[in-house]
Protein backbone atom coordinates (compact mmCIF):
# COMPACT_ATOMS: atom_id res chain seq x y z
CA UNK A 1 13.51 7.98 6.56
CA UNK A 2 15.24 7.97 3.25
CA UNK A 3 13.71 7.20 -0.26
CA UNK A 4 15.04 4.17 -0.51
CA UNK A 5 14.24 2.98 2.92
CA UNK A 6 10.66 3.85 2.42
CA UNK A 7 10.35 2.10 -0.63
CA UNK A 8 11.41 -0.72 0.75
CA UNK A 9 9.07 -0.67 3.37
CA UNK A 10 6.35 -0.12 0.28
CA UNK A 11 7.40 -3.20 -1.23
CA UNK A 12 6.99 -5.34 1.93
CA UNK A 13 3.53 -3.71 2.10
CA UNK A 14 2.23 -4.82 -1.48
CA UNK A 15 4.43 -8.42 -0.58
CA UNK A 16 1.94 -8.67 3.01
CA UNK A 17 -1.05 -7.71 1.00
CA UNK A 18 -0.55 -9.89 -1.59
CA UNK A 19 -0.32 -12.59 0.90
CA UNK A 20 -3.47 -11.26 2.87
CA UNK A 21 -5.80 -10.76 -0.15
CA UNK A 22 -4.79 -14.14 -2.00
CA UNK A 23 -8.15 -14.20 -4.05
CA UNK A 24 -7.00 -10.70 -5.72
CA UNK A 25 -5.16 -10.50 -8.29
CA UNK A 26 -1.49 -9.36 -7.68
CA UNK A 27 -1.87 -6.65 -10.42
CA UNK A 28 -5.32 -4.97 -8.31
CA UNK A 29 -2.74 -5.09 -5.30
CA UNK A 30 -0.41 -3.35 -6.55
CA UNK A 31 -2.73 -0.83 -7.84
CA UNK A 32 -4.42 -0.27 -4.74
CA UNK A 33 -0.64 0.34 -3.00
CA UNK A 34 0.38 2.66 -5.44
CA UNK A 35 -3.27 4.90 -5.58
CA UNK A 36 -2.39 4.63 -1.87
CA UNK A 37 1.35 6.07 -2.34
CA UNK A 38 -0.37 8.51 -4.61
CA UNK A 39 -2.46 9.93 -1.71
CA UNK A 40 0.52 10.63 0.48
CA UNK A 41 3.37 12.01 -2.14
CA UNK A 42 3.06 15.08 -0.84
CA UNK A 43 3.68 14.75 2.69
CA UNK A 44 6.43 16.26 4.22
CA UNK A 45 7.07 13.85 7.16
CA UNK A 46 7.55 10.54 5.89
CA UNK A 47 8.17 8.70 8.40
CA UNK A 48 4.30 6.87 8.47
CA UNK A 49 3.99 7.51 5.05
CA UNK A 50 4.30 3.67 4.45
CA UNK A 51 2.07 2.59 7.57
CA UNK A 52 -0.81 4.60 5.68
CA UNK A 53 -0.25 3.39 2.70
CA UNK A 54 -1.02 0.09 3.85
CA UNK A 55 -3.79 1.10 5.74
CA UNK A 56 -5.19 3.19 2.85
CA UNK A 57 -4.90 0.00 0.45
CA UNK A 58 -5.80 -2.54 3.08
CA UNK A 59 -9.09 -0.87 3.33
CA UNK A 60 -9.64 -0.56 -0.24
CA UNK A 61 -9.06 -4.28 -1.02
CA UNK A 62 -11.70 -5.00 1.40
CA UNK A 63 -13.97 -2.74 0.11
CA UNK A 64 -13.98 -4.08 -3.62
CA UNK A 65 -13.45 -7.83 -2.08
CA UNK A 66 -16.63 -6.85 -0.28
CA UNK A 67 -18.65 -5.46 -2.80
């Protein structure tokens, strides 16, 4: 997967998420996507990179929607 390709793919994430988590604010969505992105820069195969990601942010938008 190219760059550009994959970020993309990261924008369609935050866009789901945003959707998903309408009670958060779009700004603490986007931060959770891009701590997620963060997490997996390194990563040499990239082509799940934005799969985590949304995992990764998913699951901290429900933790601090839970809390």
């Amino acid at each position: 997967m190219n760059s550009a390709e994959e970020a993309r793919q990261i924008l369609q994430v935050t866009t789901r998420l945003i959707t998903k988590f309408p009670a958060v604010p779009r700004e603490s969505v986007e931060a959770a996507v891009q701590d997620a992105v963060v997490q997996f820069e390194g990563g040499r195969i990239r082509d799940f990179v934005p799969l985590l990601i949304e995992r990764t942010a998913t699951a901290n938008l429900v933790s601090s929607v839970n809390a």
